[in-house]
N, C-alpha and C. Protein backbone atom coordinates (compact mmCIF):
# COMPACT_ATOMS: atom_id res chain seq x y z
N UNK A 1 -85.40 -85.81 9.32
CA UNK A 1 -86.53 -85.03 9.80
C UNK A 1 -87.65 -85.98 10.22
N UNK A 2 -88.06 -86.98 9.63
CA UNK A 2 -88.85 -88.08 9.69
C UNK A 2 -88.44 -88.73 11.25
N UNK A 3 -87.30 -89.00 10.72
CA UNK A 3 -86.85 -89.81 12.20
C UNK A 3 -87.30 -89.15 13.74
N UNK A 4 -86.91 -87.33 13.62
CA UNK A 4 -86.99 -86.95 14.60
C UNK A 4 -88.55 -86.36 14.78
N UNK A 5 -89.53 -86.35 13.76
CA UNK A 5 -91.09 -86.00 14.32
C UNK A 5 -91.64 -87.68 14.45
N UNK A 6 -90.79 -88.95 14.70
CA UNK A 6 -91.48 -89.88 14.10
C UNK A 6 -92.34 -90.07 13.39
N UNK A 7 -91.91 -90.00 12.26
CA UNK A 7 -92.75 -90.11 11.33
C UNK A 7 -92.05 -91.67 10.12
N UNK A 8 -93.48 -92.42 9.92
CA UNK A 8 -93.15 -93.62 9.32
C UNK A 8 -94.04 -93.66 8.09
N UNK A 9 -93.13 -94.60 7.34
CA UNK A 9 -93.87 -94.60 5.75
C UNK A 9 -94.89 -95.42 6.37
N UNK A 10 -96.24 -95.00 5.82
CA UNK A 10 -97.18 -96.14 5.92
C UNK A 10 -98.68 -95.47 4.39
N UNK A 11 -99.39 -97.25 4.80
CA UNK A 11 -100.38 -97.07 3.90
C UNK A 11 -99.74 -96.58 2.04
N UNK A 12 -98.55 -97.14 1.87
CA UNK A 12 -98.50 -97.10 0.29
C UNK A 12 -98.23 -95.60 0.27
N UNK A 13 -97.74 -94.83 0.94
CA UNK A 13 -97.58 -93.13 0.69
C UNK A 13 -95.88 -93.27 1.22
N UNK A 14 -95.30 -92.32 0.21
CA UNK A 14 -93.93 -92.31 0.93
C UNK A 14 -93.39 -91.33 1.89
N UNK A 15 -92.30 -91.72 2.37
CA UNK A 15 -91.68 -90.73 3.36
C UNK A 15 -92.48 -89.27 3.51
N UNK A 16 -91.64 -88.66 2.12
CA UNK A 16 -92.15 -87.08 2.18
C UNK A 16 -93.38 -86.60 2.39
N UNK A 17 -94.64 -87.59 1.85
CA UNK A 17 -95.65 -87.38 1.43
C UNK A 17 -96.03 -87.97 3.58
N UNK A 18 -96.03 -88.76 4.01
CA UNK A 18 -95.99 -88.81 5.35
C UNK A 18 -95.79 -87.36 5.86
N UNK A 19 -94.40 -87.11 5.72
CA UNK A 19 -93.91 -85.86 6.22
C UNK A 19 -94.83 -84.60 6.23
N UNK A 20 -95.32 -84.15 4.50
CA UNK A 20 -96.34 -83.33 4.72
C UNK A 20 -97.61 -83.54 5.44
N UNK A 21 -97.93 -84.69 5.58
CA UNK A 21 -98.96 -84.33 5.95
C UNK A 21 -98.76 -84.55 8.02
N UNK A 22 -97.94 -85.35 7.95
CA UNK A 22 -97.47 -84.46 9.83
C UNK A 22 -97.58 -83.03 9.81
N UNK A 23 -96.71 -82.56 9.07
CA UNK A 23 -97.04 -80.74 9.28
C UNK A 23 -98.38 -80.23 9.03
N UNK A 24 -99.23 -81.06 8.20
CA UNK A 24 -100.40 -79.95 8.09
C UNK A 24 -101.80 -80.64 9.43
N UNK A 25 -101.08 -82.00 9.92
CA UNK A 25 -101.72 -81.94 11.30
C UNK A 25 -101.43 -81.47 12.48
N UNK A 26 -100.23 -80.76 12.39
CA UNK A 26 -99.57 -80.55 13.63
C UNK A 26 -99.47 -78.88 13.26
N UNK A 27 -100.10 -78.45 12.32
CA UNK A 27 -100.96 -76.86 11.96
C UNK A 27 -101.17 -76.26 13.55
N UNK A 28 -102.10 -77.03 14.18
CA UNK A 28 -102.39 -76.51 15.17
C UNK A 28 -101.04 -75.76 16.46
N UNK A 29 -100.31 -76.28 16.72
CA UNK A 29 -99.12 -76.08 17.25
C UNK A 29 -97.84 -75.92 16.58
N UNK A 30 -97.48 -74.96 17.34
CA UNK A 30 -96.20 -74.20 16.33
C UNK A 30 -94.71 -75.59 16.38
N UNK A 31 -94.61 -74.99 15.44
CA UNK A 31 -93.29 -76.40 15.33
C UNK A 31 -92.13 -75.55 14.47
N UNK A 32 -90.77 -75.68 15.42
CA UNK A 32 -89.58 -75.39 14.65
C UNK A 32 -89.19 -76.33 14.21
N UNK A 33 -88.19 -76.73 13.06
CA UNK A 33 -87.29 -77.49 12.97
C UNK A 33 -85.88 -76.74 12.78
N UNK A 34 -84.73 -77.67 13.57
CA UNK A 34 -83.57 -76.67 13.63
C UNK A 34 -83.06 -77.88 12.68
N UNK A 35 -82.23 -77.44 11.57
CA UNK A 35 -81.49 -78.31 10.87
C UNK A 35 -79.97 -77.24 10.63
N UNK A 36 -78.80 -78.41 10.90
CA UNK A 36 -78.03 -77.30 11.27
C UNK A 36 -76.52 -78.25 9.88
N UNK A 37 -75.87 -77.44 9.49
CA UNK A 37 -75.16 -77.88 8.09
C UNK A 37 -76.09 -78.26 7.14
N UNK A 38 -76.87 -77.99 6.78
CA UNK A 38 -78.01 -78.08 5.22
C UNK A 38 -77.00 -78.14 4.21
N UNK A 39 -75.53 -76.75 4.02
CA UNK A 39 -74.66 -76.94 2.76
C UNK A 39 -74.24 -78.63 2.41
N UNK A 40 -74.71 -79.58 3.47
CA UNK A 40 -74.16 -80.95 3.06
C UNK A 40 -75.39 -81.63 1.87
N UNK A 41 -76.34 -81.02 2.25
CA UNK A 41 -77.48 -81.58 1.82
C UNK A 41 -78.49 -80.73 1.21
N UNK A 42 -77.55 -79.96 0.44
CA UNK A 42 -79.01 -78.61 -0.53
C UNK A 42 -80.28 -79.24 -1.10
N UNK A 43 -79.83 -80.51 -1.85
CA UNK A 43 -80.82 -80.89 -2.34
C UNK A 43 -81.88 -81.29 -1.83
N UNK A 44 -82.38 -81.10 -0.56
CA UNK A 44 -83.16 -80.98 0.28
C UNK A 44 -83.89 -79.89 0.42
N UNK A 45 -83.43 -78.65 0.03
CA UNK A 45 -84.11 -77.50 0.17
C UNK A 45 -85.53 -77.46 -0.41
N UNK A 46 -85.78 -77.78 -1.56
CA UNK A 46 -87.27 -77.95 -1.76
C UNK A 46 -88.17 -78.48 -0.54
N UNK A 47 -87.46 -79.53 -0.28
CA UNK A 47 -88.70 -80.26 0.72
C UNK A 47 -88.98 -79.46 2.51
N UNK A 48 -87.86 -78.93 2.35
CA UNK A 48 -87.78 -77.83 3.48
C UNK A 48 -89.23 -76.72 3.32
N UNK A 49 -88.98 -76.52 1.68
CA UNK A 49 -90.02 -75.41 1.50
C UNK A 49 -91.75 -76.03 1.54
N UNK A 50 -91.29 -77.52 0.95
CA UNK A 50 -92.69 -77.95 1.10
C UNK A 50 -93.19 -78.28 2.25
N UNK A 51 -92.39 -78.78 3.45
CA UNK A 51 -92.95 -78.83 5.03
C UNK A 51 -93.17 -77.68 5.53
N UNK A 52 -92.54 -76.26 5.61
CA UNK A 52 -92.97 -74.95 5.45
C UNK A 52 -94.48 -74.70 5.01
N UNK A 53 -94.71 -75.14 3.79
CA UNK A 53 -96.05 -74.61 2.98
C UNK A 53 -96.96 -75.49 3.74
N UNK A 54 -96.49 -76.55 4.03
CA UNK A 54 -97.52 -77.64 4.71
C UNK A 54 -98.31 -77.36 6.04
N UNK A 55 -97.57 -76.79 6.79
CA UNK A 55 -97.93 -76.00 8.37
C UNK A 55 -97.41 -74.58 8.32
N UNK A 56 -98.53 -73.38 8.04
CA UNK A 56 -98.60 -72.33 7.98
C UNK A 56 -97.84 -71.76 9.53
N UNK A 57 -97.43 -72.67 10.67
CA UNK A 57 -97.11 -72.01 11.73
C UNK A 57 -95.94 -72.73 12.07
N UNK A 58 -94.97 -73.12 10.98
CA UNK A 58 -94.35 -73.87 11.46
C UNK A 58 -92.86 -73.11 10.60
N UNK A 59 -91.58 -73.11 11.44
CA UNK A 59 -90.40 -72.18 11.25
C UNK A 59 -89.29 -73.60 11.07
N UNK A 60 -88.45 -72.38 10.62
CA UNK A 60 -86.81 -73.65 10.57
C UNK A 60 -85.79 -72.61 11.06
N UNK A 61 -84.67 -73.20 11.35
CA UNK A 61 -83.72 -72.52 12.11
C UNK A 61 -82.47 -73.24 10.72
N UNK A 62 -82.02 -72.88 10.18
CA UNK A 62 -81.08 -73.40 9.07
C UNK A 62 -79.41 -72.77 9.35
N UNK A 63 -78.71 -73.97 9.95
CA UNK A 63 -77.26 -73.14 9.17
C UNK A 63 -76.79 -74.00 8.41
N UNK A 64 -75.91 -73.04 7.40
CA UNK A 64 -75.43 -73.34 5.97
C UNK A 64 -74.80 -72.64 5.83
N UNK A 65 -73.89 -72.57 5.08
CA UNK A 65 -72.46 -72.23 3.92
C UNK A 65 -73.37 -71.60 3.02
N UNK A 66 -74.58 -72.01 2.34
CA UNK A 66 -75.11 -71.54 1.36
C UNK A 66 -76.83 -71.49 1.53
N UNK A 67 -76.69 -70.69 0.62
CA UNK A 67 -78.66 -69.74 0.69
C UNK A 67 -79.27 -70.91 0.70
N UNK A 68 -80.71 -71.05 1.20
CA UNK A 68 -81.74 -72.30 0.24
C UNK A 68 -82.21 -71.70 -0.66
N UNK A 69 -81.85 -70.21 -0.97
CA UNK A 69 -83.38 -69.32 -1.61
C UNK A 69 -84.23 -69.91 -1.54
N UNK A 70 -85.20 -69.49 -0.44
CA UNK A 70 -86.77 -70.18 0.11
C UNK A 70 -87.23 -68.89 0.33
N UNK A 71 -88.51 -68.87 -0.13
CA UNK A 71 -89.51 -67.28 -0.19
C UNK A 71 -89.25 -67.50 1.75
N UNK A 72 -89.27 -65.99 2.34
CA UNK A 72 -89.27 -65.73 3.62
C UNK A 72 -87.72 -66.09 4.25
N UNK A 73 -86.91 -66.69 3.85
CA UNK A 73 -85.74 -67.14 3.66
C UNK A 73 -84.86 -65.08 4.46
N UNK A 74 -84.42 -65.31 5.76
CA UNK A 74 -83.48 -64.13 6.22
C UNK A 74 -81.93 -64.52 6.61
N UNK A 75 -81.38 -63.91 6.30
CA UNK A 75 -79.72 -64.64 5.85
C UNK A 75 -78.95 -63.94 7.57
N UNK A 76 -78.60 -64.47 8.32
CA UNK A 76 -77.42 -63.93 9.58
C UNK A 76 -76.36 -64.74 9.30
N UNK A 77 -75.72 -63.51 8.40
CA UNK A 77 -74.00 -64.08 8.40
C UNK A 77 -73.45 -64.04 9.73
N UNK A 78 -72.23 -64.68 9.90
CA UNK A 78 -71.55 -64.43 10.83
C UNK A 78 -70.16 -64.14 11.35
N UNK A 79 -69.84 -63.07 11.16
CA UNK A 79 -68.88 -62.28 10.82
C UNK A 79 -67.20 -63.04 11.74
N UNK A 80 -66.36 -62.28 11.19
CA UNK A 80 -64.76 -63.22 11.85
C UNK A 80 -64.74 -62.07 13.19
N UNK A 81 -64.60 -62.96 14.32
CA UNK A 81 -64.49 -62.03 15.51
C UNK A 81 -63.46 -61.60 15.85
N UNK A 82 -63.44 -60.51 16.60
CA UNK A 82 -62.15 -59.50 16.95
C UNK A 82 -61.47 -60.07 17.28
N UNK A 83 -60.08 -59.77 16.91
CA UNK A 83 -58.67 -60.32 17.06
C UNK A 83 -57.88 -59.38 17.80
N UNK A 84 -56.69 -60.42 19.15
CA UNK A 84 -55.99 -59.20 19.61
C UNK A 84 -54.70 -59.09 18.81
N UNK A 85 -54.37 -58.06 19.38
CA UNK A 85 -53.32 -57.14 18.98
C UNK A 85 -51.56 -57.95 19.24
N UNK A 86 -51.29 -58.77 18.42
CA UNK A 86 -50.23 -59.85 18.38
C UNK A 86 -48.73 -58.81 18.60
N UNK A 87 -48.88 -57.62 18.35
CA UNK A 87 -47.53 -56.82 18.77
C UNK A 87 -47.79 -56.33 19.87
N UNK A 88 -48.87 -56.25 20.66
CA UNK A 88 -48.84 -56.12 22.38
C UNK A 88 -50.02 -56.58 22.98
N UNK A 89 -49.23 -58.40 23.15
CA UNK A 89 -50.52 -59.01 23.88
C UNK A 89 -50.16 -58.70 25.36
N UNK A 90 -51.86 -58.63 25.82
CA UNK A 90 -51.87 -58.67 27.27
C UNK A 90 -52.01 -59.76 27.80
N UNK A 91 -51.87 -59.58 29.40
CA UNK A 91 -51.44 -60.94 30.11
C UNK A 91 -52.69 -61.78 29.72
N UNK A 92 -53.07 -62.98 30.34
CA UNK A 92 -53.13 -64.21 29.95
C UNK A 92 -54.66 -64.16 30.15
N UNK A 93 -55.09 -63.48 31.45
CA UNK A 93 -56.29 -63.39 31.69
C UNK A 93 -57.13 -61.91 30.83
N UNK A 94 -56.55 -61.15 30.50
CA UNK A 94 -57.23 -60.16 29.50
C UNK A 94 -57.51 -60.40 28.22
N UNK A 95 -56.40 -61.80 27.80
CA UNK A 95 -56.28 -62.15 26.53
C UNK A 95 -57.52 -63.10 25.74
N UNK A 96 -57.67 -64.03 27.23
CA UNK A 96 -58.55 -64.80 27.73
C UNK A 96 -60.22 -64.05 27.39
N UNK A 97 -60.31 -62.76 27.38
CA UNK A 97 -61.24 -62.25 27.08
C UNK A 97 -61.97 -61.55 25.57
N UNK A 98 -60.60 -61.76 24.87
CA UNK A 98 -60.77 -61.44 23.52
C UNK A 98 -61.82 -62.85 22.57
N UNK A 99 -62.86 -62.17 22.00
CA UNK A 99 -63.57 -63.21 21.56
C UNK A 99 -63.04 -64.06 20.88
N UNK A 100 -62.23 -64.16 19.76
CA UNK A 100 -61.49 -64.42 19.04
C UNK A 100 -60.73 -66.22 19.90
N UNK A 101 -60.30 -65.61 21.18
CA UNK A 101 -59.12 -66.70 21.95
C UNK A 101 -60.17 -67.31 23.15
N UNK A 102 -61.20 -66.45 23.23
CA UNK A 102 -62.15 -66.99 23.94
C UNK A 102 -62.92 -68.14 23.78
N UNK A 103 -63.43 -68.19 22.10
CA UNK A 103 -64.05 -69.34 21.44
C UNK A 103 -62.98 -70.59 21.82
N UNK A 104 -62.04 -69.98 20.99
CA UNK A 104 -60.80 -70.84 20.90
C UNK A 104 -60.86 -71.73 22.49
N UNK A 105 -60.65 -71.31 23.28
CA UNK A 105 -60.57 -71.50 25.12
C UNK A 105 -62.06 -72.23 25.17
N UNK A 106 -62.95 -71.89 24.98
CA UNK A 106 -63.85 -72.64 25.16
C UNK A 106 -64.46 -74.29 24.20
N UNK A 107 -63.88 -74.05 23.30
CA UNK A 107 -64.42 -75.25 22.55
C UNK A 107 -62.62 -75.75 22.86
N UNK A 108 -61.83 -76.04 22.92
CA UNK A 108 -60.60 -76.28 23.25
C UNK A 108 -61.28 -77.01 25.08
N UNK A 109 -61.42 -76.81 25.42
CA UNK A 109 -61.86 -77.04 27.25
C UNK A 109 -62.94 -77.89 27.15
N UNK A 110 -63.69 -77.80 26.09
CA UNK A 110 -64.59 -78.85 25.85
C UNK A 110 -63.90 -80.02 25.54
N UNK A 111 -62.97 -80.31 24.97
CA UNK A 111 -62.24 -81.23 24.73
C UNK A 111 -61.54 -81.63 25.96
N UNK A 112 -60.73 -80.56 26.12
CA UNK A 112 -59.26 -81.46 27.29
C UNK A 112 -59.76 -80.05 27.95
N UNK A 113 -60.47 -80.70 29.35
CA UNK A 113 -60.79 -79.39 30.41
C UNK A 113 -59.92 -79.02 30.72
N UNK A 114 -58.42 -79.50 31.53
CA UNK A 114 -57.33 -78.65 31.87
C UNK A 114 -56.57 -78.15 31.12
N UNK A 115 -57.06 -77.80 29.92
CA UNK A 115 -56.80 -77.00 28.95
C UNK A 115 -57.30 -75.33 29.67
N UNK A 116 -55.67 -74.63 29.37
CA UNK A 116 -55.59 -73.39 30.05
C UNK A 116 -54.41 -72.26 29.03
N UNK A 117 -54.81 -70.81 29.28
CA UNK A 117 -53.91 -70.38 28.66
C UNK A 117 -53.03 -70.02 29.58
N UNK A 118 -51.55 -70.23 29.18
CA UNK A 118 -50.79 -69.89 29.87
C UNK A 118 -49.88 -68.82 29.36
N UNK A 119 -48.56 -68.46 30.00
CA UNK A 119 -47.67 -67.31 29.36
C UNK A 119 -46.88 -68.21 28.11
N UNK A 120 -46.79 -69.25 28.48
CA UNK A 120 -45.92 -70.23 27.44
C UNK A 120 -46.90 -70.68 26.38
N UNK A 121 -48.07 -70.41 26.50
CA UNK A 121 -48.69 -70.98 25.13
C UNK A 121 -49.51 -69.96 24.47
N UNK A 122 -49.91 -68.74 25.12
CA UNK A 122 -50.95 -67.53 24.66
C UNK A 122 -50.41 -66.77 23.68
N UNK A 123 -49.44 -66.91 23.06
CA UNK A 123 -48.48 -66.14 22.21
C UNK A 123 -49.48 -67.06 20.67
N UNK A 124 -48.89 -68.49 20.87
CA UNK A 124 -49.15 -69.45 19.99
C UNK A 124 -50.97 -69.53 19.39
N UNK A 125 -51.17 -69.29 20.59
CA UNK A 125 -53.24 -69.26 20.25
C UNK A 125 -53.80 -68.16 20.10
N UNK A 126 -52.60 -66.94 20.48
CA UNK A 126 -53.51 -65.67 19.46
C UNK A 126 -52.56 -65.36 17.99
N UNK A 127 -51.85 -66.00 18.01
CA UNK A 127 -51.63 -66.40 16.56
C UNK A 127 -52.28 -67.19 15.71
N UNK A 128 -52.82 -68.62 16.40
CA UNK A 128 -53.59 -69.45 15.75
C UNK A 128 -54.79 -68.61 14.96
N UNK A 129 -55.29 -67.81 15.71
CA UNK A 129 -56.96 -67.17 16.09
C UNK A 129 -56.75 -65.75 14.55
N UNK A 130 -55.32 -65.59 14.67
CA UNK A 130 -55.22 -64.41 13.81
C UNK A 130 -54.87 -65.55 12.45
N UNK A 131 -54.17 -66.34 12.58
CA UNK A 131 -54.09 -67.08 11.22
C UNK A 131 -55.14 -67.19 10.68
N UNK A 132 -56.16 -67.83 11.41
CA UNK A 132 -57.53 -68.26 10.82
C UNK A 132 -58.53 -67.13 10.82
N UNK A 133 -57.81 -65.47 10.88
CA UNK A 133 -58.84 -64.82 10.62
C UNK A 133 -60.02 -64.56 11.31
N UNK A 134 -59.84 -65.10 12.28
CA UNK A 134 -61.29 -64.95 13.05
C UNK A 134 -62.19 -65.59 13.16
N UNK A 135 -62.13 -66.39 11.74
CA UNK A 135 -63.45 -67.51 11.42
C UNK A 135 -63.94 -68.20 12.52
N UNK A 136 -64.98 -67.88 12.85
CA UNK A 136 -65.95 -69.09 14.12
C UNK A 136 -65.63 -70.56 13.75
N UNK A 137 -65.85 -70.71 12.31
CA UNK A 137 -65.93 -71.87 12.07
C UNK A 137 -64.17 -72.80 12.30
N UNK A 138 -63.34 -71.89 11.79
CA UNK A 138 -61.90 -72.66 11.73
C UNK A 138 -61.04 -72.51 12.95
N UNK A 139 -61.75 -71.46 13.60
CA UNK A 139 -61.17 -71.75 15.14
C UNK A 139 -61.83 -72.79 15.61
N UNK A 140 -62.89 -73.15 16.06
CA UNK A 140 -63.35 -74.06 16.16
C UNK A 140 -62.71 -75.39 16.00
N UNK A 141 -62.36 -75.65 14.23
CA UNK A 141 -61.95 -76.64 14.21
C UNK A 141 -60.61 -77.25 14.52
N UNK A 142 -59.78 -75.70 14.86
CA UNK A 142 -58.31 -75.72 15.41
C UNK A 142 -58.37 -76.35 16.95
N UNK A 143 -59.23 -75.34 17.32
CA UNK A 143 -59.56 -76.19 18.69
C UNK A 143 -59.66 -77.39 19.43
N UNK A 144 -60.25 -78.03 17.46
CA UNK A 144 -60.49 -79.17 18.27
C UNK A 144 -59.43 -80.37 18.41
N UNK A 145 -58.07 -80.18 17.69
CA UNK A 145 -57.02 -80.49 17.50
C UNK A 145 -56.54 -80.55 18.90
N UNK A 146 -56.67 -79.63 19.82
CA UNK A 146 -55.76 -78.97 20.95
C UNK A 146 -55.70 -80.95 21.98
N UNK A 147 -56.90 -81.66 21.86
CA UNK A 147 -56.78 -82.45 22.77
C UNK A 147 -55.42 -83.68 22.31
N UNK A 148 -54.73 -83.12 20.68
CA UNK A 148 -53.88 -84.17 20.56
C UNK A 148 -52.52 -83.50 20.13
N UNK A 149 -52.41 -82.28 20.38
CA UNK A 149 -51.52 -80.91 19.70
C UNK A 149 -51.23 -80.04 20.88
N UNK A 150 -49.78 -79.43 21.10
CA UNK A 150 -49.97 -78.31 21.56
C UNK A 150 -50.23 -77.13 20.81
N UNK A 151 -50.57 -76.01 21.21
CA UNK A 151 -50.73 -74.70 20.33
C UNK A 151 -49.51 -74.81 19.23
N UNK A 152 -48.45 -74.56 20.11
CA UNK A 152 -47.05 -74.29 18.63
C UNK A 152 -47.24 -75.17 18.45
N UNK A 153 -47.60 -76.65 18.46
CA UNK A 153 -47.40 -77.74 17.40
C UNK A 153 -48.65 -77.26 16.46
N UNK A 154 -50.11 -76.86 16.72
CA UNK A 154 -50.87 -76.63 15.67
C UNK A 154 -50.49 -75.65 14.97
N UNK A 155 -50.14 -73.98 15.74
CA UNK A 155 -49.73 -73.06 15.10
C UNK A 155 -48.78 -73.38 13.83
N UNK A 156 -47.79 -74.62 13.89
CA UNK A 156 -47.08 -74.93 13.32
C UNK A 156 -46.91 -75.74 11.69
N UNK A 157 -48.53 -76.57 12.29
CA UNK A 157 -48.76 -77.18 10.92
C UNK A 157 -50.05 -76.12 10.78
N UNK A 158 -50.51 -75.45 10.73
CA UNK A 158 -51.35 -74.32 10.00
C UNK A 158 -50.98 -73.79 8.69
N UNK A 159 -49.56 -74.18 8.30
CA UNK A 159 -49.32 -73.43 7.43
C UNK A 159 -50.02 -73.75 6.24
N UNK A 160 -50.25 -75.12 5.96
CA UNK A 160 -51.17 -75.31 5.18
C UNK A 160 -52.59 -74.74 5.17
N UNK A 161 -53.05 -73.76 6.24
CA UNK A 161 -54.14 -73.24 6.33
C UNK A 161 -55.33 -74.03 6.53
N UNK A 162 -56.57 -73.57 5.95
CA UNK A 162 -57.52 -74.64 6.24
C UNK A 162 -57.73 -76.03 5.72
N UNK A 163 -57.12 -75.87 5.03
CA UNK A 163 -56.60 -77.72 4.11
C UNK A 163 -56.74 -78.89 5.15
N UNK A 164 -56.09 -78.26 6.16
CA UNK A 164 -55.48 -79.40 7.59
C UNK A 164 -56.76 -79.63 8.20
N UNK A 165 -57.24 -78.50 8.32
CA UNK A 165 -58.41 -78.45 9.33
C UNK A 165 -59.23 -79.90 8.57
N UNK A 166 -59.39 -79.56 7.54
CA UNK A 166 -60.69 -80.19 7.33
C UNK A 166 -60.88 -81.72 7.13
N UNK A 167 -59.73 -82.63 7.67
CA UNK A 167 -59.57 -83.82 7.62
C UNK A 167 -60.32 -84.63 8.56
């Protein structure tokens, strides 16, 4: 956080104590901070609350696995997205539209752009998408496999579930 308001230890005061008091000069203008995986780093949550208290106009954008419980603290889960119908998929481009294979298609293309669904592989990636439940997060990380995997080769080692993913 320091790094990115530049902010430097100086004058015998440390980091944090720097930190607050950037926020309670920068009161005047609204300031977000987006900090995004916090579950790596809870123990941070206090100081979240104390740069908060420090600039009365100043917000955070937090994602996490887990609460900070911070007074004003509003929780947007994010639910497993619709899955198609694996006993009558449609062709390639309707399938293409299901959120679920869509994520999948898009963070997959971020990787290897000529990454495409085809009739020979759309079977395999709305299976992937239904293995993992929907999860934003573990499609995602299936996805990101695709630039060194084909679908049935990931579909394939999935069986271990999210275990794999998370290497």
């Amino acid at each position: 956080i320091a790094q990115a308001l530049g902010v430097r230890e100086a004058g015998g005061k440390g980091i944090v104590e720097e930190l607050k008091e950037h926020m309670r000069q920068a009161h005047r203008s609204p300031t977000l901070l987006i900090l995004d995986n916090l579950e790596q780093v809870l123990s941070a949550a206090p100081l979240v609350a104390d740069l908060l208290e420090a600039s009365p106009v100043a917000k955070t954008l937090v994602t996490s696995r887990s609460l900070l419980r911070l007074y004003g603290e509003y929780e947007f889960g994010v639910p497993p997205l619709s899955l198609p119908d694996l006993e009558r998929l449609p062709d390639a481009d309707t399938l293409a539209q299901n959120p679920a294979v869509s994520l999948f298609l898009q963070r997959a293309r971020a990787l290897k752009p000529d990454f495409a669904l085809t009739a020979d592989n759309m079977q395999a990636v709305a299976k992937i998408c239904a293995h993992l439940d929907g999860l934003p997060l573990a499609i995602e990380l299936a996805a990101a496999r695709i630039k060194l995997l084909s679908p049935a080769t990931l579909l394939a080692r999935l069986e271990s579930r999210l275990q794999w993913l998370t290497g």
